[in-house]
PDB file of N, CA and C in Angstrom:
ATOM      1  N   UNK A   1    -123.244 -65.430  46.831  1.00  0.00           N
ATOM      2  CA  UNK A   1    -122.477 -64.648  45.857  1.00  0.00           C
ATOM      3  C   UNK A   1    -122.357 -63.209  46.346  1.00  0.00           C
ATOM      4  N   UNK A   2    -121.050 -62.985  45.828  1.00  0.00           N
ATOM      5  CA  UNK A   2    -121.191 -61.257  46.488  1.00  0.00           C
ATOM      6  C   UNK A   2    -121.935 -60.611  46.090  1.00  0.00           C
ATOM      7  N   UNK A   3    -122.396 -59.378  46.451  1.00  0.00           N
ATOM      8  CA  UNK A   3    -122.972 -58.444  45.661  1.00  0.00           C
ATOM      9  C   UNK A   3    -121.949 -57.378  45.183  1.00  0.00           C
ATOM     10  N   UNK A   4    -122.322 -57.108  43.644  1.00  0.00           N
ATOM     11  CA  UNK A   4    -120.979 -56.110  43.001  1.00  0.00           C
ATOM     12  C   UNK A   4    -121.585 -54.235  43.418  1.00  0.00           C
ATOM     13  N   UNK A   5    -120.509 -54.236  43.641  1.00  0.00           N
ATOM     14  CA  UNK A   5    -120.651 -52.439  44.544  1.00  0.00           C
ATOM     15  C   UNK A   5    -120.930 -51.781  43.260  1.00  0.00           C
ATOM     16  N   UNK A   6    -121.840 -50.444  43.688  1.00  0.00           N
ATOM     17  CA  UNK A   6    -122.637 -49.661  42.265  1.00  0.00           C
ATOM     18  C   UNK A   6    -121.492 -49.216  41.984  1.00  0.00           C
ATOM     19  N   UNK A   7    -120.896 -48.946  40.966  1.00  0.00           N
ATOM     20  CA  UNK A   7    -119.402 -48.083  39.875  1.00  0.00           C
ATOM     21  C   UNK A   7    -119.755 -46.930  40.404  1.00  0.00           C
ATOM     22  N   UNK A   8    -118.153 -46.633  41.476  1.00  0.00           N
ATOM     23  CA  UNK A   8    -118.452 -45.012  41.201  1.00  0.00           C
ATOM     24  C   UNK A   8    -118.648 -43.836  40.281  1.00  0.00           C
ATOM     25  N   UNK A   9    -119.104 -42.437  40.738  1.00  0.00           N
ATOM     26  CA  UNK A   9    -119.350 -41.969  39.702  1.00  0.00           C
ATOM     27  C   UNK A   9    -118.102 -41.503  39.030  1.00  0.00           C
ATOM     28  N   UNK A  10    -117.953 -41.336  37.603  1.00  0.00           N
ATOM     29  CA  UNK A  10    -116.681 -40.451  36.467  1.00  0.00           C
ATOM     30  C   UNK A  10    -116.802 -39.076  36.917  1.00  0.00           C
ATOM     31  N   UNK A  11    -115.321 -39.158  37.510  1.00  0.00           N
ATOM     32  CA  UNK A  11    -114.880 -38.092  37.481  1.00  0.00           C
ATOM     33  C   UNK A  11    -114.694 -37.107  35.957  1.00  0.00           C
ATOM     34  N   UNK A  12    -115.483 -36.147  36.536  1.00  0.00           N
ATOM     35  CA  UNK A  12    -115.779 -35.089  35.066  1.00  0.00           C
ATOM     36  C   UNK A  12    -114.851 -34.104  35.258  1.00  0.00           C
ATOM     37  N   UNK A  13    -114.044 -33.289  34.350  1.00  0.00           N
ATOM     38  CA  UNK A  13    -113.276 -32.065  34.429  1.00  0.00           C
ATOM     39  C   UNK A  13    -114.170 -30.848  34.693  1.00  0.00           C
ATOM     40  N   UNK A  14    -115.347 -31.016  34.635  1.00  0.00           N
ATOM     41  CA  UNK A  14    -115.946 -29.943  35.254  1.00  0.00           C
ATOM     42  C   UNK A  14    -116.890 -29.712  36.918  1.00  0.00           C
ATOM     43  N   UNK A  15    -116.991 -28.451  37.594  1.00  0.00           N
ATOM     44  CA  UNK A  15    -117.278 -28.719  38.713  1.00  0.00           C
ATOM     45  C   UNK A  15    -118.760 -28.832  38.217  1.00  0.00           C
ATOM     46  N   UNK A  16    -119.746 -29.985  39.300  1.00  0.00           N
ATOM     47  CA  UNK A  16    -121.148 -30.076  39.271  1.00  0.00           C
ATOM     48  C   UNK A  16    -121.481 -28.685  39.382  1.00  0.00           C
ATOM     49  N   UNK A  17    -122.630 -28.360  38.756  1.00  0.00           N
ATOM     50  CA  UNK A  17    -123.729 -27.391  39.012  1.00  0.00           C
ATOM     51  C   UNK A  17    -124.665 -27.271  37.576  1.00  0.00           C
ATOM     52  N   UNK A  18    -124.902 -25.813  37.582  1.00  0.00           N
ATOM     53  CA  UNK A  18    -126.207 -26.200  36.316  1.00  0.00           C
ATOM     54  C   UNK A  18    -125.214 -24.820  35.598  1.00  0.00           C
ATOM     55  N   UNK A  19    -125.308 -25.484  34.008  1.00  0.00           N
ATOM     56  CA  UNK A  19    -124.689 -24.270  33.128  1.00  0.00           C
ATOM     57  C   UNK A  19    -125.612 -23.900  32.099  1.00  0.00           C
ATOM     58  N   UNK A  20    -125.043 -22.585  31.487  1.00  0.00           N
ATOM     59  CA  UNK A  20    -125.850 -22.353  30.855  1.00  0.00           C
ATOM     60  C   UNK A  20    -125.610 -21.249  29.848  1.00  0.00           C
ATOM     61  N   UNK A  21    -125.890 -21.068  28.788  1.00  0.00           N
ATOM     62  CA  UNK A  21    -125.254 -20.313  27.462  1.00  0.00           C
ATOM     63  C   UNK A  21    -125.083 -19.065  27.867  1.00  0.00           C
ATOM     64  N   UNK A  22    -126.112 -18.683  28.431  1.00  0.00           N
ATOM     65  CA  UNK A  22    -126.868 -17.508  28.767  1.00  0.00           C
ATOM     66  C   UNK A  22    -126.860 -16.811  30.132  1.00  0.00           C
ATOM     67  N   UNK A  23    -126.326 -16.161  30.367  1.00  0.00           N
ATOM     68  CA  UNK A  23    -126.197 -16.326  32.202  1.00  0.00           C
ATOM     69  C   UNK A  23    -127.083 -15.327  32.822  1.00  0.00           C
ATOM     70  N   UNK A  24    -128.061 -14.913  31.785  1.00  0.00           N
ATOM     71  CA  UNK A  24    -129.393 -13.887  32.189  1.00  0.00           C
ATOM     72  C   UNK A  24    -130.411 -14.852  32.609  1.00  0.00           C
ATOM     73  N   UNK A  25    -130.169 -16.138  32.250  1.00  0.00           N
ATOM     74  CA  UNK A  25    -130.739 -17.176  32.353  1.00  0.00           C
ATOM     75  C   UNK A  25    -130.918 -18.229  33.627  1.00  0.00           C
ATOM     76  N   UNK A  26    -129.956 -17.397  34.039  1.00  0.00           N
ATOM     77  CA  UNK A  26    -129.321 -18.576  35.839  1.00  0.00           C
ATOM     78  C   UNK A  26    -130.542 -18.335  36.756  1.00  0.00           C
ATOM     79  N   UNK A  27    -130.693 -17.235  37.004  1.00  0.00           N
ATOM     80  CA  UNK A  27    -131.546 -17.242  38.176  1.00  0.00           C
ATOM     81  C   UNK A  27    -132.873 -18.099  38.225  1.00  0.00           C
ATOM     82  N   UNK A  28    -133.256 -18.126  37.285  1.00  0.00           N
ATOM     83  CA  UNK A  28    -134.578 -19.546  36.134  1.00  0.00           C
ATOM     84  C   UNK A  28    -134.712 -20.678  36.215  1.00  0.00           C
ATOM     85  N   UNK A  29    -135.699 -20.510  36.803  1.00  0.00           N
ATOM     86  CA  UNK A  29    -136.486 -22.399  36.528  1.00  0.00           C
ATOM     87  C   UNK A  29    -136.444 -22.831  35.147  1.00  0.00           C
ATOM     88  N   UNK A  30    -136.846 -24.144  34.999  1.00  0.00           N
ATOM     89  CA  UNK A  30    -137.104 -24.753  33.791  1.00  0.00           C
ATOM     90  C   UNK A  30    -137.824 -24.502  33.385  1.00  0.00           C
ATOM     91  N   UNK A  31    -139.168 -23.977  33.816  1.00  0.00           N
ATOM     92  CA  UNK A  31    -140.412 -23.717  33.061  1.00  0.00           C
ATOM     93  C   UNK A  31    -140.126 -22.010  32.695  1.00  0.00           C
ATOM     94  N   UNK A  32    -139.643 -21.459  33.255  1.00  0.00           N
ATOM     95  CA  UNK A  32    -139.374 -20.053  32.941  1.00  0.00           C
ATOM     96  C   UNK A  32    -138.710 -19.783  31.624  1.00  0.00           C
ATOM     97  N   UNK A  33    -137.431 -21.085  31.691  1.00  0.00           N
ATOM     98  CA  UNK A  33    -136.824 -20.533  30.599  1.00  0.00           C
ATOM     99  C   UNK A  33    -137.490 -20.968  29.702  1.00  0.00           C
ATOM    100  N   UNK A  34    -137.743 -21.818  29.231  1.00  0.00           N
ATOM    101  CA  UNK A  34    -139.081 -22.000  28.400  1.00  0.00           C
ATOM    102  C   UNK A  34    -139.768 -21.180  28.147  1.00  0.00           C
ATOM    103  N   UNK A  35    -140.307 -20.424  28.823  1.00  0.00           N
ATOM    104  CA  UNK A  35    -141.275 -19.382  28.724  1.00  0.00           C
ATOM    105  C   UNK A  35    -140.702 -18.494  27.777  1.00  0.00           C
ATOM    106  N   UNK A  36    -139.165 -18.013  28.469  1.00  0.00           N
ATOM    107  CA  UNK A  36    -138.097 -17.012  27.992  1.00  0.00           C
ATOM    108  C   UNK A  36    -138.130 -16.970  26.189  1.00  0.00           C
ATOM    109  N   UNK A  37    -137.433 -18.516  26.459  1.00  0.00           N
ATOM    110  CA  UNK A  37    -136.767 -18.871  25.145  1.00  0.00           C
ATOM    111  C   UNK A  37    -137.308 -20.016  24.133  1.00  0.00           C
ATOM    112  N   UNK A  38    -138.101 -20.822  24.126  1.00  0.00           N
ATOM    113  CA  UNK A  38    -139.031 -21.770  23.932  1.00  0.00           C
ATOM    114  C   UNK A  38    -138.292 -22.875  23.805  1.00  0.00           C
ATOM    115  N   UNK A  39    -138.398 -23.527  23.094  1.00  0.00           N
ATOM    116  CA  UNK A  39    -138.218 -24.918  22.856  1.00  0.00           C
ATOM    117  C   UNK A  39    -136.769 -25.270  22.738  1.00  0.00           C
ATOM    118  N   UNK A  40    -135.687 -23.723  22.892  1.00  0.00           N
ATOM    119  CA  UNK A  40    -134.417 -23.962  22.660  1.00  0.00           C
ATOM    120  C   UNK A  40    -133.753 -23.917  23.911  1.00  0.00           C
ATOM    121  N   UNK A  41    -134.519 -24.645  24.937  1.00  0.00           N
ATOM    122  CA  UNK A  41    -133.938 -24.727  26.389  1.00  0.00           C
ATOM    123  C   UNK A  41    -132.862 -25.731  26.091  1.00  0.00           C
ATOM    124  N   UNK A  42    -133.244 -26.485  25.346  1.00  0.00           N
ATOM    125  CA  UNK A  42    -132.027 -27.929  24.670  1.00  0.00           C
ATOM    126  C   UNK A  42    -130.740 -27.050  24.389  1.00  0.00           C
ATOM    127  N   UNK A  43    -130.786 -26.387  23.838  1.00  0.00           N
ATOM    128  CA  UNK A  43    -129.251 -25.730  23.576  1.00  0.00           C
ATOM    129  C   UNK A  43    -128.665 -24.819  24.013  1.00  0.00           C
ATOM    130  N   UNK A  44    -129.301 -24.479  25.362  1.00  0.00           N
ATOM    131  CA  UNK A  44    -128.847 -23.710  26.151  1.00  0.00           C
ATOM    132  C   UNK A  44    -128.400 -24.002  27.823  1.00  0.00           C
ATOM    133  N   UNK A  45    -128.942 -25.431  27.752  1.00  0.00           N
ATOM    134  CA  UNK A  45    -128.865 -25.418  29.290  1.00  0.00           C
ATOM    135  C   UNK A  45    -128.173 -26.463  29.710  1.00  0.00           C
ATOM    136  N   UNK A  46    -127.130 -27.099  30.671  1.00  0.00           N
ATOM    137  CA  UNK A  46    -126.253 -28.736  30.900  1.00  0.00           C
ATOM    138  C   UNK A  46    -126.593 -28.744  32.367  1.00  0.00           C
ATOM    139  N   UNK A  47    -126.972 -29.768  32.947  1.00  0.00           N
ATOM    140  CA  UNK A  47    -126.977 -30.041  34.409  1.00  0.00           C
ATOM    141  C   UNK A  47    -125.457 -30.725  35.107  1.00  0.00           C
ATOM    142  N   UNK A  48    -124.701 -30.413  35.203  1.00  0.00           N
ATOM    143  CA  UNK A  48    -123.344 -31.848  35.302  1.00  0.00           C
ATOM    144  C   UNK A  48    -123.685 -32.608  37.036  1.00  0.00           C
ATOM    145  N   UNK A  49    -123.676 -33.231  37.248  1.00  0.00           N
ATOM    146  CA  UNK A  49    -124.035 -33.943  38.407  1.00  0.00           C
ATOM    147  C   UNK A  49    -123.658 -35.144  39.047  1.00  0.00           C
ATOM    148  N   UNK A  50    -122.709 -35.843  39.720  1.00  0.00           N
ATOM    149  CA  UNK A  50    -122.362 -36.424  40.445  1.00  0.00           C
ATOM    150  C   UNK A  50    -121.487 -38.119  38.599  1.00  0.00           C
ATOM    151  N   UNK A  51    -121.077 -37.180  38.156  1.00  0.00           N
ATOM    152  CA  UNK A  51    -120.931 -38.285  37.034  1.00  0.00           C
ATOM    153  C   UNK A  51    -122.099 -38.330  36.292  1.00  0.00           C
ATOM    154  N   UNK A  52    -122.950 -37.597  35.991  1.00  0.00           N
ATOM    155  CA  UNK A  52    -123.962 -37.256  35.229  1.00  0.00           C
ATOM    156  C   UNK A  52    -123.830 -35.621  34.893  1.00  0.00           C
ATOM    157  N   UNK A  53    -124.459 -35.855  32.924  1.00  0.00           N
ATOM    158  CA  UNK A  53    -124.519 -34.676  32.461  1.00  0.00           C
ATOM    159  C   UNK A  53    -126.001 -34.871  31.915  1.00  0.00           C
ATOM    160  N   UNK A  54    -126.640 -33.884  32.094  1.00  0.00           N
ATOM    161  CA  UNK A  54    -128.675 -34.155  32.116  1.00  0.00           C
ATOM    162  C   UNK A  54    -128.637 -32.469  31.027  1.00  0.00           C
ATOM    163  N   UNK A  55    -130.074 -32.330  30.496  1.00  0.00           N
ATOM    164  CA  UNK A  55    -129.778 -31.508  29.504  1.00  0.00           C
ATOM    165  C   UNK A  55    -131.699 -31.723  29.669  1.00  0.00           C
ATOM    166  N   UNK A  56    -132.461 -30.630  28.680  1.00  0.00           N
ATOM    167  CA  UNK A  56    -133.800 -30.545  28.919  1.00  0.00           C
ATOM    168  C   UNK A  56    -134.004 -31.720  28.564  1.00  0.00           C
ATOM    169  N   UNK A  57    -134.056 -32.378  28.070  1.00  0.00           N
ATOM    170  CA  UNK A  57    -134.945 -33.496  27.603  1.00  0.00           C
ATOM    171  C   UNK A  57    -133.733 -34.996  27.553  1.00  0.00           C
ATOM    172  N   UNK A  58    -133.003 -34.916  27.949  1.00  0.00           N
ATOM    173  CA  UNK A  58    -131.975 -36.130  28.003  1.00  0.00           C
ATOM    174  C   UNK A  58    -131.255 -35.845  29.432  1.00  0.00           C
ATOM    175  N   UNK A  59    -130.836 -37.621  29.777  1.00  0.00           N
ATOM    176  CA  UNK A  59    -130.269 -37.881  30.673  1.00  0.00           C
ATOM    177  C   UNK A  59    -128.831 -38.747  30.293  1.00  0.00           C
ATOM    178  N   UNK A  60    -127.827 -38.513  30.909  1.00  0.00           N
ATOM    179  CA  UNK A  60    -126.848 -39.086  30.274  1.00  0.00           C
ATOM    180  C   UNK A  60    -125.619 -39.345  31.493  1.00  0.00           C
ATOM    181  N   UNK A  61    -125.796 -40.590  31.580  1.00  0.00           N
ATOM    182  CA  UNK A  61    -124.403 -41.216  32.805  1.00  0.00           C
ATOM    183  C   UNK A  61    -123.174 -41.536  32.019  1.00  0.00           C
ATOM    184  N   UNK A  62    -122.481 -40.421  32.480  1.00  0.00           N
ATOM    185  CA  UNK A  62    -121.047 -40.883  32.212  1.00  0.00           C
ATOM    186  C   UNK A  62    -120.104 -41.857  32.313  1.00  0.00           C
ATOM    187  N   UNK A  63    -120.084 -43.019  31.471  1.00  0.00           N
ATOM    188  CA  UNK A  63    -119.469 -44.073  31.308  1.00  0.00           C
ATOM    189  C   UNK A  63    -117.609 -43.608  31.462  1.00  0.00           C
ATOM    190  N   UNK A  64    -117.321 -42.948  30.554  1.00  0.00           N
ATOM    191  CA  UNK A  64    -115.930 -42.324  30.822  1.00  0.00           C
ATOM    192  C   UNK A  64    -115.328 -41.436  30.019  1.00  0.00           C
ATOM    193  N   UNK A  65    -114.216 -40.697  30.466  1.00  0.00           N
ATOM    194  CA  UNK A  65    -113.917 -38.950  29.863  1.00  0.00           C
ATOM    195  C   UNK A  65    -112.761 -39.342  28.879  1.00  0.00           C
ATOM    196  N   UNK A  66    -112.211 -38.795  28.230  1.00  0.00           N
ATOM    197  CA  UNK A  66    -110.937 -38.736  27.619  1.00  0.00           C
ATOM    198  C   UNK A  66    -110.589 -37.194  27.258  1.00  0.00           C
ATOM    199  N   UNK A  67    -109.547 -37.074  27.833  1.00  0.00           N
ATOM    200  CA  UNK A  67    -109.259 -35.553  27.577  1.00  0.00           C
ATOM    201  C   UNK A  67    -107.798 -35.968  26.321  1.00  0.00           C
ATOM    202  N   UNK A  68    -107.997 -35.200  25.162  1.00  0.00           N
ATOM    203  CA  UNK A  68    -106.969 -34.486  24.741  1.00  0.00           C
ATOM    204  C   UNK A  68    -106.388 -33.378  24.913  1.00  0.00           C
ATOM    205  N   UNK A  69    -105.756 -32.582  25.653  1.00  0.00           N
ATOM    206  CA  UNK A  69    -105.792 -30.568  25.631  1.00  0.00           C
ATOM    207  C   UNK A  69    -106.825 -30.207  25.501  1.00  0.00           C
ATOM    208  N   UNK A  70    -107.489 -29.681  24.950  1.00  0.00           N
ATOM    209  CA  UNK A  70    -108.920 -29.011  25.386  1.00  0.00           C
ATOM    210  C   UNK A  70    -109.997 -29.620  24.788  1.00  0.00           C
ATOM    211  N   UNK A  71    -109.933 -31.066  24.080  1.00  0.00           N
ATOM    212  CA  UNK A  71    -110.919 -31.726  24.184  1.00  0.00           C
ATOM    213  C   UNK A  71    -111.427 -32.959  24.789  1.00  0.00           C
ATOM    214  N   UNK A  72    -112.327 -32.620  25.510  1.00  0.00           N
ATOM    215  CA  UNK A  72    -112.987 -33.277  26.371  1.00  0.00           C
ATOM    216  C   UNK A  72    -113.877 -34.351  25.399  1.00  0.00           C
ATOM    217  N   UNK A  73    -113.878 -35.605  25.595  1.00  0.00           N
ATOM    218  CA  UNK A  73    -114.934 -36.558  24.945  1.00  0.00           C
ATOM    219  C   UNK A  73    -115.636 -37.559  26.574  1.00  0.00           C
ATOM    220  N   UNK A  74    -116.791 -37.457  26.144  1.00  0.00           N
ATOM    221  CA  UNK A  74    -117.521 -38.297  27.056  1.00  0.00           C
ATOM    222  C   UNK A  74    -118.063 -38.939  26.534  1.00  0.00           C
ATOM    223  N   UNK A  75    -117.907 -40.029  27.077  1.00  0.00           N
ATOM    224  CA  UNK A  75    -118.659 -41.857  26.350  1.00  0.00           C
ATOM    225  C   UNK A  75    -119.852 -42.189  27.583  1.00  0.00           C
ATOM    226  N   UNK A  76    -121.364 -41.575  26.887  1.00  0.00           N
ATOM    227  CA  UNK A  76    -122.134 -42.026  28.215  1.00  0.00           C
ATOM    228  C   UNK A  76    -122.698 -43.029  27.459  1.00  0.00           C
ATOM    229  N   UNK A  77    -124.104 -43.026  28.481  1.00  0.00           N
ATOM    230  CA  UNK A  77    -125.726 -43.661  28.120  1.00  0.00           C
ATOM    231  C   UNK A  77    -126.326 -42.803  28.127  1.00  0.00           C
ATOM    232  N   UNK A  78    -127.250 -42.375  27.525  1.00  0.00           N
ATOM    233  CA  UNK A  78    -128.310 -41.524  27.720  1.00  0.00           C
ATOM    234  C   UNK A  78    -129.304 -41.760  27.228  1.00  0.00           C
ATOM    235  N   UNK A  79    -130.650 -41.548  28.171  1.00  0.00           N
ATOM    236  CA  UNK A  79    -132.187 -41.848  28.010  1.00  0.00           C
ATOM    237  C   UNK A  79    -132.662 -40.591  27.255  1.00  0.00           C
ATOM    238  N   UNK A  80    -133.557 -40.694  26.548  1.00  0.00           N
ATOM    239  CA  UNK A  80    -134.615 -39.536  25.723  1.00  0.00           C
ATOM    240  C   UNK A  80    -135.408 -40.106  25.746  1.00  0.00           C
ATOM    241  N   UNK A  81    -136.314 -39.238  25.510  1.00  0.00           N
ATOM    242  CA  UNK A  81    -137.849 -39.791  25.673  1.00  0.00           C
ATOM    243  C   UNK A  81    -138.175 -40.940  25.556  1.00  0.00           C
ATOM    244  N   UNK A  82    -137.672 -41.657  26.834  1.00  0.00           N
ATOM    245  CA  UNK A  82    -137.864 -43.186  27.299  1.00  0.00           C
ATOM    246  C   UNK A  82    -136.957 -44.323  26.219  1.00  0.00           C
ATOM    247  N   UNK A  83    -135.804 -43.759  25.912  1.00  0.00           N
ATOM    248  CA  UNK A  83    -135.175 -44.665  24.693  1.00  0.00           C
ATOM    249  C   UNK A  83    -133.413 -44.488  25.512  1.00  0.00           C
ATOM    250  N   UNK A  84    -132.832 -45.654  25.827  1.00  0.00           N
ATOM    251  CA  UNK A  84    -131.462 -45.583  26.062  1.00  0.00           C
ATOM    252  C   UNK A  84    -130.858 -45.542  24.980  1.00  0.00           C
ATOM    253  N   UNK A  85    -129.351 -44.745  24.527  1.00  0.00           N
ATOM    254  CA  UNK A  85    -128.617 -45.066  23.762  1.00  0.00           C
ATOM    255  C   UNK A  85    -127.447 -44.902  23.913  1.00  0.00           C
ATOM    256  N   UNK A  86    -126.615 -45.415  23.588  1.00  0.00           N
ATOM    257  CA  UNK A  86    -124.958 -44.957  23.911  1.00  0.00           C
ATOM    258  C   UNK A  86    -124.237 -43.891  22.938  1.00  0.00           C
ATOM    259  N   UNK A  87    -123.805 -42.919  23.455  1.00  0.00           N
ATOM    260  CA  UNK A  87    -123.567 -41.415  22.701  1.00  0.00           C
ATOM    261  C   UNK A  87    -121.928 -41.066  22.782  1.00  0.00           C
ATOM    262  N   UNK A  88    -121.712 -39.989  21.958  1.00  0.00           N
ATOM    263  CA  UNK A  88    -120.228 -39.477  22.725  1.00  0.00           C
ATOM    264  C   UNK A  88    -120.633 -38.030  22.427  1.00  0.00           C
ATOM    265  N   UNK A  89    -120.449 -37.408  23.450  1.00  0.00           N
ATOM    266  CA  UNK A  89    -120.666 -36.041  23.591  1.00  0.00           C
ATOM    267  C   UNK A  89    -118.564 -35.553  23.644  1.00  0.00           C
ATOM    268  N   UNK A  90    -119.169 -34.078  23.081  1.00  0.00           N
ATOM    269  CA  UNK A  90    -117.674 -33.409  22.667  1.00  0.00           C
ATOM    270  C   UNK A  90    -117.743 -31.943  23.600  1.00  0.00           C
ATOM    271  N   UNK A  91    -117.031 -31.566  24.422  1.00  0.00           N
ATOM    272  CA  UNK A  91    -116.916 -29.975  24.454  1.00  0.00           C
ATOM    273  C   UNK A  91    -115.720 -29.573  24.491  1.00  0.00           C
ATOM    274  N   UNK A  92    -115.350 -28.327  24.395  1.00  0.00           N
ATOM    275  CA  UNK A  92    -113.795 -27.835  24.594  1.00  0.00           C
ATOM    276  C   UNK A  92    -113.970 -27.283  25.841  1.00  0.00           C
ATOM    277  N   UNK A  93    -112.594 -27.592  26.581  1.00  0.00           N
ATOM    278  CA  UNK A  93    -112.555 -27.168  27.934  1.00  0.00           C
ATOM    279  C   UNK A  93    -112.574 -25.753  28.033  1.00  0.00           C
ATOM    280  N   UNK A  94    -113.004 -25.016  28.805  1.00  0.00           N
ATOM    281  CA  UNK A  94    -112.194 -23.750  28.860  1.00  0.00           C
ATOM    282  C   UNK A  94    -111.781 -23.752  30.081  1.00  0.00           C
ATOM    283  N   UNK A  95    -112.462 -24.210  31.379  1.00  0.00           N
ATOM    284  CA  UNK A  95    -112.030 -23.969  32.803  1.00  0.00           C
ATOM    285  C   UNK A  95    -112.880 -25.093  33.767  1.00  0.00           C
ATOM    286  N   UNK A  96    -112.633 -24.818  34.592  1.00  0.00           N
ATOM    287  CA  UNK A  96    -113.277 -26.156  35.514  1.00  0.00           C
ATOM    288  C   UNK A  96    -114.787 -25.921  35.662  1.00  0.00           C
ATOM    289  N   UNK A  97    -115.347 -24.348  35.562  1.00  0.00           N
ATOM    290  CA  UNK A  97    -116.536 -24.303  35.056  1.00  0.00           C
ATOM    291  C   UNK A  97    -117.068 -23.545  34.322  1.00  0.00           C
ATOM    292  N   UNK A  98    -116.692 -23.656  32.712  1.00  0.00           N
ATOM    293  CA  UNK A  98    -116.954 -23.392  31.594  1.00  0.00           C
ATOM    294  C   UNK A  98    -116.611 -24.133  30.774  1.00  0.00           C
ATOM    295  N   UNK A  99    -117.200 -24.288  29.160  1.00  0.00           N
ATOM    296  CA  UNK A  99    -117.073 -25.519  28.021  1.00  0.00           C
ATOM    297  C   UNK A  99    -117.733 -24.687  26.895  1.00  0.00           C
ATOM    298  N   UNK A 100    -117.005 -25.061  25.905  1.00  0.00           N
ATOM    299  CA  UNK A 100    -117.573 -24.782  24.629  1.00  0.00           C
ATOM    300  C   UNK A 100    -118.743 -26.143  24.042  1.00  0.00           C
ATOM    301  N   UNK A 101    -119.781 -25.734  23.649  1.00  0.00           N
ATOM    302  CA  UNK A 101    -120.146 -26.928  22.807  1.00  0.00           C
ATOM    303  C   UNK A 101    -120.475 -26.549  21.792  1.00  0.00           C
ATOM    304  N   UNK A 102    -120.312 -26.863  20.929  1.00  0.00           N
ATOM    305  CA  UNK A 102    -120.409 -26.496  19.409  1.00  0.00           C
ATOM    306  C   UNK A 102    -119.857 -24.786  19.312  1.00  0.00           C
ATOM    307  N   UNK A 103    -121.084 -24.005  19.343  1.00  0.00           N
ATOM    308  CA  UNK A 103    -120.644 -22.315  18.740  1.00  0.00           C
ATOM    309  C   UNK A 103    -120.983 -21.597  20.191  1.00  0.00           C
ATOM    310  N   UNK A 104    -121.623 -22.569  21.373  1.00  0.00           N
ATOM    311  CA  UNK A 104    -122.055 -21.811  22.287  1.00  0.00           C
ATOM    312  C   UNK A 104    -120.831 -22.368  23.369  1.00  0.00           C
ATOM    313  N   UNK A 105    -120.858 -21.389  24.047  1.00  0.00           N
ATOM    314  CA  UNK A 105    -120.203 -21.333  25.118  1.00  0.00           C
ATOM    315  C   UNK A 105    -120.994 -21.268  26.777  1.00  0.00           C
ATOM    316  N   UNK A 106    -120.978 -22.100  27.380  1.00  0.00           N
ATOM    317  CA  UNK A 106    -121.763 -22.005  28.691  1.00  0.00           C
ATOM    318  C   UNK A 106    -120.893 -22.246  30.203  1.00  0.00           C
ATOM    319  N   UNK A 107    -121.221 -21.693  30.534  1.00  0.00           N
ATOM    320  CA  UNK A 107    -120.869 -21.165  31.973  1.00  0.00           C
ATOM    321  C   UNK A 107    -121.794 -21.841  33.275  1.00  0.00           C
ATOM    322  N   UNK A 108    -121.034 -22.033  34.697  1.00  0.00           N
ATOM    323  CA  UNK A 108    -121.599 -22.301  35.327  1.00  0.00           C
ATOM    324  C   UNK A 108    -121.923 -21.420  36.370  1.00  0.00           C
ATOM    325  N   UNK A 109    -123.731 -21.536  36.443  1.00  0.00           N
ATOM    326  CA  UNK A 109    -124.317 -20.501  37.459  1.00  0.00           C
ATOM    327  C   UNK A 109    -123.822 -20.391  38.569  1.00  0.00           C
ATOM    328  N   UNK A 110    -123.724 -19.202  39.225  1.00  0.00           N
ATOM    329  CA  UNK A 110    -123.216 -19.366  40.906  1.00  0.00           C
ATOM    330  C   UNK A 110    -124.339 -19.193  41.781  1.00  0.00           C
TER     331      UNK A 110
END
């Protein structure tokens, strides 16, 4: 039997890198910002990565995008503390690397 080739990764409207609400925040490890900001590293920080969007405490493979004009919907999977679930994450576009999510706006580090 053949073997079925791994699904490439979803193409995301945004370029990979690590974003972040805060851009006093870029130069920062994970444990730093933590330090910084405590426990609200969750709402400040997005990893986007090869068809993956990762976040402090969740992992999430992009199953697939749907753009309306500036809204972006992503249909992943994502693991949390050892639990898969299937999600739809929302942001508004602003540029190939920037997004609104909810009231925050994050940017990608250079």
């Amino acid at each position: 039997a053949a073997i079925a080739a791994a699904q490439p990764p979803v193409a995301l409207p945004f370029a990979d890198g690590r974003y972040l609400s805060d851009a006093s925040l870029c130069g920062l490890n994970h444990g730093e910002i933590v330090d910084r900001i405590g426990d609200d590293i969750h709402y400040v920080l997005y990893d986007i990565n090869d068809g993956s969007v990762n976040g402090a405490d969740f992992f999430c493979k992009v199953r697939d995008v749907n753009r309306a004009g500036d809204l972006v919907r992503l249909n992943t999977e994502c693991e949390a503390e050892g639990t898969a679930n299937a999600s739809t994450m929302e942001m508004t576009y602003i540029s190939e690397t920037a997004f609104r999510q909810g009231e925050r706006i994050f940017s990608r580090c250079e």
